[in-house]
PDB file of N, CA and C in Angstrom:
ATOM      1  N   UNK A   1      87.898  95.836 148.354  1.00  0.00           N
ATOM      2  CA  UNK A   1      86.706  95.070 148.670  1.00  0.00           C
ATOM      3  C   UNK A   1      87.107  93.692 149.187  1.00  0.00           C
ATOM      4  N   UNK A   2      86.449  93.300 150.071  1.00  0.00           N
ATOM      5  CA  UNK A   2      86.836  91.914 150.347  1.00  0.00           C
ATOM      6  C   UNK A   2      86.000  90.809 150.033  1.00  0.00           C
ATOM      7  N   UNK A   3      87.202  89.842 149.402  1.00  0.00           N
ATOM      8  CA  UNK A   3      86.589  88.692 148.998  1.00  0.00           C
ATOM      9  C   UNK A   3      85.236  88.005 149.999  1.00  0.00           C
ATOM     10  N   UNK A   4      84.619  87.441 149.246  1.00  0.00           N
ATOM     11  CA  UNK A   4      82.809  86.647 149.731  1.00  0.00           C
ATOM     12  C   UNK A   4      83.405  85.396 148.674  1.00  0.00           C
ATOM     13  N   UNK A   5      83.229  84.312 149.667  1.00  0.00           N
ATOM     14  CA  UNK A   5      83.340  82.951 148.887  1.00  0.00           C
ATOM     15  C   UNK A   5      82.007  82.679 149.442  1.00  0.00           C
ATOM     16  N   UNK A   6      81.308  82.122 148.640  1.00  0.00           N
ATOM     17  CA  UNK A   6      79.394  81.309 148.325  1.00  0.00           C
ATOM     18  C   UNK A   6      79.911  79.685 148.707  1.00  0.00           C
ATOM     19  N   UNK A   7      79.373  79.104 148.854  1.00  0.00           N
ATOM     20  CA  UNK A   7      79.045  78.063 149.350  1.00  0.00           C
ATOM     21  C   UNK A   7      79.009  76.859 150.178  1.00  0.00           C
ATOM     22  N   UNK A   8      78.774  75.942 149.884  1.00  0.00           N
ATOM     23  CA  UNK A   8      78.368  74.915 151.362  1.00  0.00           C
ATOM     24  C   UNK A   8      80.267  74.175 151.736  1.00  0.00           C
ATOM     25  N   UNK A   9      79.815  74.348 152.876  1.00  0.00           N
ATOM     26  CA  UNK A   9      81.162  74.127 154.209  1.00  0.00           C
ATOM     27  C   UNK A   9      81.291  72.222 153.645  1.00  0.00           C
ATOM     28  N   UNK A  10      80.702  71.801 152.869  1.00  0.00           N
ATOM     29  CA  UNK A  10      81.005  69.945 153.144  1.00  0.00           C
ATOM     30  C   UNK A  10      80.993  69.658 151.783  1.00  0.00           C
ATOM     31  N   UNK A  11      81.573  70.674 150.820  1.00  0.00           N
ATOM     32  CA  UNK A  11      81.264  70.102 149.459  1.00  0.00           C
ATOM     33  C   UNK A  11      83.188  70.154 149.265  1.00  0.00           C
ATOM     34  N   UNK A  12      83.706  69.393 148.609  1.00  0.00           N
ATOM     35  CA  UNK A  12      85.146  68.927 148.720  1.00  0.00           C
ATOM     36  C   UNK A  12      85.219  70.089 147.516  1.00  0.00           C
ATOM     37  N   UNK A  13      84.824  70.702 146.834  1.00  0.00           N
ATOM     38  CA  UNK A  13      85.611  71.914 145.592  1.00  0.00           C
ATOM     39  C   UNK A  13      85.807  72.896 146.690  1.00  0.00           C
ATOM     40  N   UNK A  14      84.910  73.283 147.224  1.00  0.00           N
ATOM     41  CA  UNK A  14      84.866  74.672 148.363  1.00  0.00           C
ATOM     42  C   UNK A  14      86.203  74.258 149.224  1.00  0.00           C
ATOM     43  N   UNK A  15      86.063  73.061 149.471  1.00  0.00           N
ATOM     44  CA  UNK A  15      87.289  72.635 150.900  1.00  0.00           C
ATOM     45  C   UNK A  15      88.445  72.889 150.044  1.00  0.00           C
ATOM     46  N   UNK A  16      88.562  72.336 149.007  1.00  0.00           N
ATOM     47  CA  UNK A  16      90.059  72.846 148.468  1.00  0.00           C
ATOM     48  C   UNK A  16      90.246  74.265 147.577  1.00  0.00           C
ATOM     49  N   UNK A  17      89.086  74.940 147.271  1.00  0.00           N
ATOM     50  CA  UNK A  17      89.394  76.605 147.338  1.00  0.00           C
ATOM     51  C   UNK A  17      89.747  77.450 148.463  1.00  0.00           C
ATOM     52  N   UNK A  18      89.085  76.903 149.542  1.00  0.00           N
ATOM     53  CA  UNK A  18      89.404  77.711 150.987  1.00  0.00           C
ATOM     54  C   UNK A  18      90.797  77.133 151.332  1.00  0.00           C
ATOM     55  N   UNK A  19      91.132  76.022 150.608  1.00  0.00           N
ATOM     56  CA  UNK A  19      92.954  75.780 151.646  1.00  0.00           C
ATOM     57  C   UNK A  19      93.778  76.605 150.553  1.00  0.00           C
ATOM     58  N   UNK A  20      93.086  77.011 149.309  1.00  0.00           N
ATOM     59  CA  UNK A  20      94.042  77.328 148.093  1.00  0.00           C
ATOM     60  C   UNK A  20      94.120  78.869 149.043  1.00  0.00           C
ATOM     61  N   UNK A  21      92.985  79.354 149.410  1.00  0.00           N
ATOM     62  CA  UNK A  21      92.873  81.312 149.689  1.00  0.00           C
ATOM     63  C   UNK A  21      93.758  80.941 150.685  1.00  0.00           C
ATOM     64  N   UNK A  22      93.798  80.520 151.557  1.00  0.00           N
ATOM     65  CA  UNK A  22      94.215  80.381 153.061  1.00  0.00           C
ATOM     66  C   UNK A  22      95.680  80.124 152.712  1.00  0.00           C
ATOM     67  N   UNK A  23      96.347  78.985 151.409  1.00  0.00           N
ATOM     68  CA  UNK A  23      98.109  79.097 151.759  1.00  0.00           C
ATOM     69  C   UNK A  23      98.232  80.322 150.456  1.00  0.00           C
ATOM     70  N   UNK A  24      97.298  81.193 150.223  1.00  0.00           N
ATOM     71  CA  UNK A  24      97.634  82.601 149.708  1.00  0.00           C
ATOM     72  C   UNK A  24      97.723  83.643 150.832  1.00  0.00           C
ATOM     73  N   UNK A  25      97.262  83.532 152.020  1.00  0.00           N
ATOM     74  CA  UNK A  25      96.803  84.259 152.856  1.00  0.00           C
ATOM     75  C   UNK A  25      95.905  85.201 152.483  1.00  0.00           C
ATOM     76  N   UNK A  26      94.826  84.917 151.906  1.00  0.00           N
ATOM     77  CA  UNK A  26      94.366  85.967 151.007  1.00  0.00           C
ATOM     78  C   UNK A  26      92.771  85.956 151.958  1.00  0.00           C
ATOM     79  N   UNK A  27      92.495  87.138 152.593  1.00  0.00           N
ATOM     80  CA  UNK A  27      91.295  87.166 153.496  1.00  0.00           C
ATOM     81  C   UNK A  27      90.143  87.431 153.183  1.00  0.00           C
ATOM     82  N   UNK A  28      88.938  86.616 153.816  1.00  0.00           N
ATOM     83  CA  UNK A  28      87.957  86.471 152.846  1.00  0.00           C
ATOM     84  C   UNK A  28      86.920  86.133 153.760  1.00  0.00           C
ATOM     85  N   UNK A  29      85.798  86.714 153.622  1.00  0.00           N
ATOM     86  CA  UNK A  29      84.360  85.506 154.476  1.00  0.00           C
ATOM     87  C   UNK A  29      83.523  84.758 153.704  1.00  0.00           C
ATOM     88  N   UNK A  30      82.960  83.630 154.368  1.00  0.00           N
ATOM     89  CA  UNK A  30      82.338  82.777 153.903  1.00  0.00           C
ATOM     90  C   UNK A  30      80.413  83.125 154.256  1.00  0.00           C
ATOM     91  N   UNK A  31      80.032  82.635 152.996  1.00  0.00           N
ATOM     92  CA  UNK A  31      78.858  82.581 153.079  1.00  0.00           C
ATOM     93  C   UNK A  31      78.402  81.062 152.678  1.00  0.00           C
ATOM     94  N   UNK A  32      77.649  80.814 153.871  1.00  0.00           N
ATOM     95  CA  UNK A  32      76.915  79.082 153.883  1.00  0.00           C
ATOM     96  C   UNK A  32      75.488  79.203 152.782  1.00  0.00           C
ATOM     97  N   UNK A  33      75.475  78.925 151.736  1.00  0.00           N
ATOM     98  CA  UNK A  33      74.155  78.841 151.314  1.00  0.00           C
ATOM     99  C   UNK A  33      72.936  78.118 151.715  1.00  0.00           C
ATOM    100  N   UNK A  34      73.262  76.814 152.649  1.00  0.00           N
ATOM    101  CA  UNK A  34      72.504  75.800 153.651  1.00  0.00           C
ATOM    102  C   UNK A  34      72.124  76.833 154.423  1.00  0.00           C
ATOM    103  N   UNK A  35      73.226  77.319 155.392  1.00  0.00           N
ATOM    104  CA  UNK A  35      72.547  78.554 156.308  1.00  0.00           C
ATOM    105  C   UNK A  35      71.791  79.599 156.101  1.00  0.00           C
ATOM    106  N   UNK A  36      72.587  80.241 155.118  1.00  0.00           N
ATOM    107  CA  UNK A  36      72.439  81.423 154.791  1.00  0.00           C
ATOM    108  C   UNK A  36      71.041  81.941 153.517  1.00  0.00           C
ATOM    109  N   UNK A  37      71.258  81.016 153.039  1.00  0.00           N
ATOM    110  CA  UNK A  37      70.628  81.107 151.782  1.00  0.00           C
ATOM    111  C   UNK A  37      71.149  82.051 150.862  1.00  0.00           C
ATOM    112  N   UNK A  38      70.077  82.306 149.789  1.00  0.00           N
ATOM    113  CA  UNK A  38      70.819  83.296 148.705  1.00  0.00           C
ATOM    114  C   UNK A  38      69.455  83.955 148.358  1.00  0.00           C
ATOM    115  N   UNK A  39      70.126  84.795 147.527  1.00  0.00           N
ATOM    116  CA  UNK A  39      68.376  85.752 147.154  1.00  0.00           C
ATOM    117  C   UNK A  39      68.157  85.818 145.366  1.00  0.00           C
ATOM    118  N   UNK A  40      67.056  86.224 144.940  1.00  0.00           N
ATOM    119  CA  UNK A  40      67.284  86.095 143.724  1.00  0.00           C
ATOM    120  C   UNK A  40      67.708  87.182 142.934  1.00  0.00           C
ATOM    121  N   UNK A  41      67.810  88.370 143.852  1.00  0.00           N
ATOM    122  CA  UNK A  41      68.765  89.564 142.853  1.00  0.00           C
ATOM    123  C   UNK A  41      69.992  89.546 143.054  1.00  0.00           C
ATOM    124  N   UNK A  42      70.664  88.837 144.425  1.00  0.00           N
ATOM    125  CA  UNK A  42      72.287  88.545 144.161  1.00  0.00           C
ATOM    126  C   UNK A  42      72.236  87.579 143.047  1.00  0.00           C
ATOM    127  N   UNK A  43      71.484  86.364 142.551  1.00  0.00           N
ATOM    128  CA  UNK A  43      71.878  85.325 141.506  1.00  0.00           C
ATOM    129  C   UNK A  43      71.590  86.012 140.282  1.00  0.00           C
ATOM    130  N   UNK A  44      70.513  86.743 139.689  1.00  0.00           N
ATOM    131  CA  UNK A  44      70.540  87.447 138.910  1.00  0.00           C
ATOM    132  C   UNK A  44      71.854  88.499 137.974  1.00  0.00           C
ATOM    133  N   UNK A  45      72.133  89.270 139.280  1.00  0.00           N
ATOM    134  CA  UNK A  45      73.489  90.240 139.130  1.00  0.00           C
ATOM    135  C   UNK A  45      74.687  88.961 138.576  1.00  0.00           C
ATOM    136  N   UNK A  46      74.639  87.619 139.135  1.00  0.00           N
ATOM    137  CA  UNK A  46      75.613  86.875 139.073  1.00  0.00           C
ATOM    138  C   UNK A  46      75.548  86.586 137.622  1.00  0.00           C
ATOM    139  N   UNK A  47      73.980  86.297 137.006  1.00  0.00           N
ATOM    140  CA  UNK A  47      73.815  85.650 135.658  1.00  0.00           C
ATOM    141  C   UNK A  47      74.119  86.596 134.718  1.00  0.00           C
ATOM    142  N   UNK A  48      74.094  87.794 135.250  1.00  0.00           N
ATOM    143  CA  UNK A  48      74.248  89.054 134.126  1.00  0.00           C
ATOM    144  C   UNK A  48      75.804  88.759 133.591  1.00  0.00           C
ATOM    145  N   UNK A  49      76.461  88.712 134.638  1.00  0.00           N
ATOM    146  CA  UNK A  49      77.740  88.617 134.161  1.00  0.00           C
ATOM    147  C   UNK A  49      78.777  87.479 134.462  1.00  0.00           C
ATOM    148  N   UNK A  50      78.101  86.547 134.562  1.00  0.00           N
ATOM    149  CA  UNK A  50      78.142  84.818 133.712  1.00  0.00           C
ATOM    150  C   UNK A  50      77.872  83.891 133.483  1.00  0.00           C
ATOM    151  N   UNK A  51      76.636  84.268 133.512  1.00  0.00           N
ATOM    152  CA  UNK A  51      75.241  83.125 132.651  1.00  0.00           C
ATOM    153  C   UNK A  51      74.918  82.657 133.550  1.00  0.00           C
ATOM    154  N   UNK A  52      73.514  82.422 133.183  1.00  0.00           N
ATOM    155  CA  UNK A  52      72.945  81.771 134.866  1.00  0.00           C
ATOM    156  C   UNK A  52      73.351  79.907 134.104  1.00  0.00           C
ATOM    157  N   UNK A  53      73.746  79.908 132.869  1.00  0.00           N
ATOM    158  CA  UNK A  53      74.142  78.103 131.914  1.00  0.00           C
ATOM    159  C   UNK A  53      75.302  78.068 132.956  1.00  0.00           C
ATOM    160  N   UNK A  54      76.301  78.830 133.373  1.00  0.00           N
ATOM    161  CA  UNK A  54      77.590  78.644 134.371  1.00  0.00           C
ATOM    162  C   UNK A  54      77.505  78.604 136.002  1.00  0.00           C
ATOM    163  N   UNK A  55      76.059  79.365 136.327  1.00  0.00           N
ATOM    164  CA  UNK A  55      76.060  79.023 137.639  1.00  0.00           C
ATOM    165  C   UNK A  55      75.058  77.876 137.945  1.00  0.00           C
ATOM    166  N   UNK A  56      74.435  77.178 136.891  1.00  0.00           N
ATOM    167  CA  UNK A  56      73.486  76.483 137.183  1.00  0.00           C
ATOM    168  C   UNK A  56      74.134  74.903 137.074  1.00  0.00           C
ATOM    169  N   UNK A  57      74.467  74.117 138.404  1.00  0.00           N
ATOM    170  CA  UNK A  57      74.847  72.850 138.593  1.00  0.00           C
ATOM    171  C   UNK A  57      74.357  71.869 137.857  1.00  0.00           C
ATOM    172  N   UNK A  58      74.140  71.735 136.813  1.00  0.00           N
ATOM    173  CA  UNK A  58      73.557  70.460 135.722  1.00  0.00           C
ATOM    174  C   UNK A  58      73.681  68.998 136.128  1.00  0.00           C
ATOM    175  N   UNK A  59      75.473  69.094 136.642  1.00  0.00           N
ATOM    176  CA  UNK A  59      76.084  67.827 136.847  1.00  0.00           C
ATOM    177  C   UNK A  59      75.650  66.899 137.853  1.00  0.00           C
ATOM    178  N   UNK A  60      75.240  68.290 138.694  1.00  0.00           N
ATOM    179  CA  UNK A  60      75.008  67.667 140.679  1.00  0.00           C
ATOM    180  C   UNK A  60      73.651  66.600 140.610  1.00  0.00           C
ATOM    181  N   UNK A  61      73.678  66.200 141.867  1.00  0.00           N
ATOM    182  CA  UNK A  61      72.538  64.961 142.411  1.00  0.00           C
ATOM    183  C   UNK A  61      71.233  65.969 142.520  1.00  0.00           C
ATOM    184  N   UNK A  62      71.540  67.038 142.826  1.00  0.00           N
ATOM    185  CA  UNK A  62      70.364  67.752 143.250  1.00  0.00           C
ATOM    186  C   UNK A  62      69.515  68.313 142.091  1.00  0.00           C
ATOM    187  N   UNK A  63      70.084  68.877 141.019  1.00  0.00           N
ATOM    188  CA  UNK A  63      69.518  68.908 139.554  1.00  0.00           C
ATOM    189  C   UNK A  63      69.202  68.168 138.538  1.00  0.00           C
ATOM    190  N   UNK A  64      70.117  66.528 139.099  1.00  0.00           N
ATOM    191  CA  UNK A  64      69.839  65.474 138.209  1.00  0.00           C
ATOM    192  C   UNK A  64      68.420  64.571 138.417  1.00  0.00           C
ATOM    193  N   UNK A  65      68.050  65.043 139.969  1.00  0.00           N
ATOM    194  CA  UNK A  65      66.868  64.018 140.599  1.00  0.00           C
ATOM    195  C   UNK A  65      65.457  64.648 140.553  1.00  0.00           C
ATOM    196  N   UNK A  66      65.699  65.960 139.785  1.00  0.00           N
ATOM    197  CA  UNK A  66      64.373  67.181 139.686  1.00  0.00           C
ATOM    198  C   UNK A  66      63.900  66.110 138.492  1.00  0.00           C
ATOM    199  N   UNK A  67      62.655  65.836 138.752  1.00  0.00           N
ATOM    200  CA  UNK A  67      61.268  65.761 137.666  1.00  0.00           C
ATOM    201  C   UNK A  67      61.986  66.577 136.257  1.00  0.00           C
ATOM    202  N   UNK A  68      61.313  65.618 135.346  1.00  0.00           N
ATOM    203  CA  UNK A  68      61.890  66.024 133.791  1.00  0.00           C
ATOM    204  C   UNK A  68      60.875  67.617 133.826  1.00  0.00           C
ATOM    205  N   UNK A  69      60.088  67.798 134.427  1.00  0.00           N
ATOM    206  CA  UNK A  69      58.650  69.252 134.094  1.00  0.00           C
ATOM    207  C   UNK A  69      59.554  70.068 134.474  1.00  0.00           C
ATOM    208  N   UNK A  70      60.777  69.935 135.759  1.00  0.00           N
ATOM    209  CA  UNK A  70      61.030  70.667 136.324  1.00  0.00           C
ATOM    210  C   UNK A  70      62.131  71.551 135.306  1.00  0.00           C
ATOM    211  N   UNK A  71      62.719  70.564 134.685  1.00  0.00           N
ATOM    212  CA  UNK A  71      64.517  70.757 134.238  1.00  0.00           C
ATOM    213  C   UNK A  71      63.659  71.219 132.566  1.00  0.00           C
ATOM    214  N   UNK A  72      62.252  71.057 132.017  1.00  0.00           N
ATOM    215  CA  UNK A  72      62.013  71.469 130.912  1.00  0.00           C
ATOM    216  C   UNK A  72      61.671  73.102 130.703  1.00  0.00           C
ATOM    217  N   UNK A  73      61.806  73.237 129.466  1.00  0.00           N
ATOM    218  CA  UNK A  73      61.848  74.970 129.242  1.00  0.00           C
ATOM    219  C   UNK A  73      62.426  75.831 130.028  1.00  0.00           C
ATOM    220  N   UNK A  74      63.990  75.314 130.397  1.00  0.00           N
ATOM    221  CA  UNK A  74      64.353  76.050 131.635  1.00  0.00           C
ATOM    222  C   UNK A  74      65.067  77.526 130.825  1.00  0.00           C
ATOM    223  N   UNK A  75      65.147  78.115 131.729  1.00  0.00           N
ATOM    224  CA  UNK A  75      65.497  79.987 131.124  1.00  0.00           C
ATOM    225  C   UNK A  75      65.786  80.503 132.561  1.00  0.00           C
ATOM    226  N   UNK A  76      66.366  81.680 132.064  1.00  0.00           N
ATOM    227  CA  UNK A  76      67.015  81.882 133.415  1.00  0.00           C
ATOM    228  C   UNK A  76      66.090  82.401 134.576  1.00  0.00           C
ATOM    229  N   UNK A  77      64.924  82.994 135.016  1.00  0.00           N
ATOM    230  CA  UNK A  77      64.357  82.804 135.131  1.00  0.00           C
ATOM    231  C   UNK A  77      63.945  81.795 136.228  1.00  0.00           C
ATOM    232  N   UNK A  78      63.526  80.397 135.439  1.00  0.00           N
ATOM    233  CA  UNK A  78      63.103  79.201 136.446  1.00  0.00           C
ATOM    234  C   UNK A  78      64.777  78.817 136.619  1.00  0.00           C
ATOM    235  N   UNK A  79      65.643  78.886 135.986  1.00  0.00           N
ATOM    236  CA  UNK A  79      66.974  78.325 136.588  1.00  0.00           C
ATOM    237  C   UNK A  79      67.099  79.338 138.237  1.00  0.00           C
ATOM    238  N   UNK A  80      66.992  80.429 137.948  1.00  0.00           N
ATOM    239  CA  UNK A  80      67.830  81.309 138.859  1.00  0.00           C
ATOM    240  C   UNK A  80      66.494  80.969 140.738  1.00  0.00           C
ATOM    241  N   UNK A  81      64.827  80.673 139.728  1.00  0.00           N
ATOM    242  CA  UNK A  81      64.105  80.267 140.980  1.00  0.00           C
ATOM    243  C   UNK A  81      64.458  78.792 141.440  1.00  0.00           C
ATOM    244  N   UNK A  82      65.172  77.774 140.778  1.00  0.00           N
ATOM    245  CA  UNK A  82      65.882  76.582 141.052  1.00  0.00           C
ATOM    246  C   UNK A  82      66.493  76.573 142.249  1.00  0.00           C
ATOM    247  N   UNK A  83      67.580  77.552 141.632  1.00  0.00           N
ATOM    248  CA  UNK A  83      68.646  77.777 142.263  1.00  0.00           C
ATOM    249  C   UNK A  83      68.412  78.405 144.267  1.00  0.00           C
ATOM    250  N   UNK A  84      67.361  79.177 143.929  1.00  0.00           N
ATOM    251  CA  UNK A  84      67.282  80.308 145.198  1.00  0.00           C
ATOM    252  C   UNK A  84      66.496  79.131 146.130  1.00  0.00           C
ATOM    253  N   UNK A  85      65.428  77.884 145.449  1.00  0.00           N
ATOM    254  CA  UNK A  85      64.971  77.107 146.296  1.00  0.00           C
ATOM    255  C   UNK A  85      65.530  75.860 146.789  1.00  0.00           C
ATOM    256  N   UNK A  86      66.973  75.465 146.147  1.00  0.00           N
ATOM    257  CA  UNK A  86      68.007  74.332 146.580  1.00  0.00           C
ATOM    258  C   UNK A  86      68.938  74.784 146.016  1.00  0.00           C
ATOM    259  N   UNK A  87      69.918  76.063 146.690  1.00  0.00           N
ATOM    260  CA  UNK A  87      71.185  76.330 146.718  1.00  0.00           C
ATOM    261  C   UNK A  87      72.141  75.324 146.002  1.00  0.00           C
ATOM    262  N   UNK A  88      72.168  74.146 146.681  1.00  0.00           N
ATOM    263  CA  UNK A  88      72.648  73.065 146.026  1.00  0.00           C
ATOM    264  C   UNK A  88      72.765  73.183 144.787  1.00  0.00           C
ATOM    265  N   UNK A  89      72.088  73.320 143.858  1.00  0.00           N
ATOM    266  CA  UNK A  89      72.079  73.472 142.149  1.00  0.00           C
ATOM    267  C   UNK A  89      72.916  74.593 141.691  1.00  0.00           C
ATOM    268  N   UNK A  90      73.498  75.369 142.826  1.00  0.00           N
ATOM    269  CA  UNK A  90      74.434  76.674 142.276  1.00  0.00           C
ATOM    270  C   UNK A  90      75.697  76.152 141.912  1.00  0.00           C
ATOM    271  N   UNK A  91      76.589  76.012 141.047  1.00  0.00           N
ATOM    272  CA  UNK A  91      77.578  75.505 141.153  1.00  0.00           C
ATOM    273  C   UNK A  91      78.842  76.378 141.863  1.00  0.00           C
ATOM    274  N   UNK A  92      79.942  75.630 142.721  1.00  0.00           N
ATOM    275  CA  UNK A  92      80.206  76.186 143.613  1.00  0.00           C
ATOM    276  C   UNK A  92      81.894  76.037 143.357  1.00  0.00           C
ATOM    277  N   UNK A  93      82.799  76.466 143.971  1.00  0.00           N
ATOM    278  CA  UNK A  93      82.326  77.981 144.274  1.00  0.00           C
ATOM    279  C   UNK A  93      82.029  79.116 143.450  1.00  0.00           C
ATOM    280  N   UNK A  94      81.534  80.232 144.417  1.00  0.00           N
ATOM    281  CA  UNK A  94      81.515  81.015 143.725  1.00  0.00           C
ATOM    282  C   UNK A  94      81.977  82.685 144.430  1.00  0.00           C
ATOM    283  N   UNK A  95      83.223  83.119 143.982  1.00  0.00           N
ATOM    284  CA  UNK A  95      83.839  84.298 144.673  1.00  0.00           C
ATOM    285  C   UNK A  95      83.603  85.538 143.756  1.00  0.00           C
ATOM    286  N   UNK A  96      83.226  86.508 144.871  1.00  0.00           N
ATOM    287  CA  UNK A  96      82.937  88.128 144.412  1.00  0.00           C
ATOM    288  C   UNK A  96      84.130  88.576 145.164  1.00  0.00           C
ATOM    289  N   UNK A  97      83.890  90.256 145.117  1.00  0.00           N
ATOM    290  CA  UNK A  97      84.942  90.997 145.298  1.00  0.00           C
ATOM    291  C   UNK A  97      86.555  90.746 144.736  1.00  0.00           C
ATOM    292  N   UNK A  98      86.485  90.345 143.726  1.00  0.00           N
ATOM    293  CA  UNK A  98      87.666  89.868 143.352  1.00  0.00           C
ATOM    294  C   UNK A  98      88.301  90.656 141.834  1.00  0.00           C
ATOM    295  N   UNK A  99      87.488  91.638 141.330  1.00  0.00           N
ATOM    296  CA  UNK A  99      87.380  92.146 139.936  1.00  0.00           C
ATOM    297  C   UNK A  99      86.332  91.729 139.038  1.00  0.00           C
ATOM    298  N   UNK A 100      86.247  90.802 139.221  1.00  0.00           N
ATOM    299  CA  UNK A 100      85.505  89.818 138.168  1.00  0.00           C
ATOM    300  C   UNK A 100      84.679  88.354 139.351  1.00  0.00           C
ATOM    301  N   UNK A 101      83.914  87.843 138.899  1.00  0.00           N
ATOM    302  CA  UNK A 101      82.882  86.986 139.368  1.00  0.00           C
ATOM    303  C   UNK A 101      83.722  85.828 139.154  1.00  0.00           C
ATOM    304  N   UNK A 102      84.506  84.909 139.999  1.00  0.00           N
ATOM    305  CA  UNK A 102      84.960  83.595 139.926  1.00  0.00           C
ATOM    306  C   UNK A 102      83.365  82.886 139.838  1.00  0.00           C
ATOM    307  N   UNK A 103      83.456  81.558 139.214  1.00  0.00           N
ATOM    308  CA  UNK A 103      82.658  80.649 139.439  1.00  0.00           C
ATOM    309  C   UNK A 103      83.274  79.149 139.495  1.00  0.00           C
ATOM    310  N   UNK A 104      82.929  78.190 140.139  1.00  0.00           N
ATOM    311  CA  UNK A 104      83.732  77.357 140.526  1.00  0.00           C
ATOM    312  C   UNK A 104      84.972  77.589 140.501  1.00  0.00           C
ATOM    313  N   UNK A 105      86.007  76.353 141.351  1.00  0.00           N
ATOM    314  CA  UNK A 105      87.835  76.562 141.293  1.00  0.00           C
ATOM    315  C   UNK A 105      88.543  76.116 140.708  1.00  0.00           C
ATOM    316  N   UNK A 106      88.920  76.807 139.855  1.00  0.00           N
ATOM    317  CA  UNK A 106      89.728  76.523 138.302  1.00  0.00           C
ATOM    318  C   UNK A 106      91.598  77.385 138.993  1.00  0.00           C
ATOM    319  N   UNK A 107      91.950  76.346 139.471  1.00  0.00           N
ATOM    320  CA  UNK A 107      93.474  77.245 140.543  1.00  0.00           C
ATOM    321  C   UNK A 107      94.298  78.090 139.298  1.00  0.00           C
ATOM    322  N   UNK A 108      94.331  77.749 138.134  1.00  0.00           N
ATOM    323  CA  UNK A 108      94.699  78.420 137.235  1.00  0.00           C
ATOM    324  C   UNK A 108      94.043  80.090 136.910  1.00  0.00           C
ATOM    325  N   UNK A 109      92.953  79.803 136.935  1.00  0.00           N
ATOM    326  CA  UNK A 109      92.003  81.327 136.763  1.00  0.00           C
ATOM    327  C   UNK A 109      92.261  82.055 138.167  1.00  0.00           C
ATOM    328  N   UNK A 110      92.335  81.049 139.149  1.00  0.00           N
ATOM    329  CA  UNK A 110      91.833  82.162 140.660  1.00  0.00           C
ATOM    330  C   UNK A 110      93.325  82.884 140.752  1.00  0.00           C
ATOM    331  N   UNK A 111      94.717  81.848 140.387  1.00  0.00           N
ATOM    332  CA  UNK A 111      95.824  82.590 140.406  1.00  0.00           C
ATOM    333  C   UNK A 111      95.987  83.472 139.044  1.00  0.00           C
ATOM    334  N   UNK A 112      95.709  83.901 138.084  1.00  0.00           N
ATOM    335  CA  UNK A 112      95.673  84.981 137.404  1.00  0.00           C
ATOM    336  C   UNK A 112      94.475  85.861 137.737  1.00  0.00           C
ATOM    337  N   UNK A 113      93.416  86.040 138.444  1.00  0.00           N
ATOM    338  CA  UNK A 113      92.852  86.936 139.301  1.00  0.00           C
ATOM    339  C   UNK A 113      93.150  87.270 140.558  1.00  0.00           C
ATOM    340  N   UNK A 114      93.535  86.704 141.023  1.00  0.00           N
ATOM    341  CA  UNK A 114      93.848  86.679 143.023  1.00  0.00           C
ATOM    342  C   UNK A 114      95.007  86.602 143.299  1.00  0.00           C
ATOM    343  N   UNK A 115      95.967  85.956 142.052  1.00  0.00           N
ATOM    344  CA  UNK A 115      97.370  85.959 142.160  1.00  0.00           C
ATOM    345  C   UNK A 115      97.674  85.444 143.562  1.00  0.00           C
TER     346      UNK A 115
END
């Protein structure tokens, strides 16, 4: 299966996962979530198997500047409709086809999966 790396082309974690795949030579396409968008049964499938608490960007500008109504009683659910309406809040990256669901770039994890 071939690797799918998720997210936006100008965010500096993505820029240094794509130079990490690239001096692996390890081949892969990109999906722009700005462009592309995302849907809510790919984020779903994602939360099943690692929490939508791990794909949901807490830290970012874009989840920190949501209205307190917005960020209250959140469940996965309104996280995962968050997410599908400002991509941005996904935390990134995030690689499939790999065995297992990477989420953000931890070079330690991606080289004991991706070697």
């Amino acid at each position: 299966m071939t690797l799918m790396l998720f997210g936006i082309p100008n965010c500096d974690t993505v820029k240094k996962a794509r130079i990490w795949l690239d001096a692996k030579g390890s081949a892969y396409q990109f999906h722009d979530y700005k462009k592309a968008g995302i849907d809510a049964a790919t984020l779903t499938g994602w939360a099943r198997e690692a929490g939508w608490e791990v794909l949901l960007n807490r830290a970012g500008t874009t989840f920190r500047k949501l209205p307190d109504e917005a960020k209250a009683g959140l469940d996965e659910a309104k996280a995962i409709a968050l997410m599908v309406e400002q991509p941005s809040m996904i935390k990134r990256p995030v690689v499939t086809g790999a065995g297992r669901l990477l989420v953000g770039f931890k070079p330690a994890e991606w080289e004991a999966v991706l070697g």
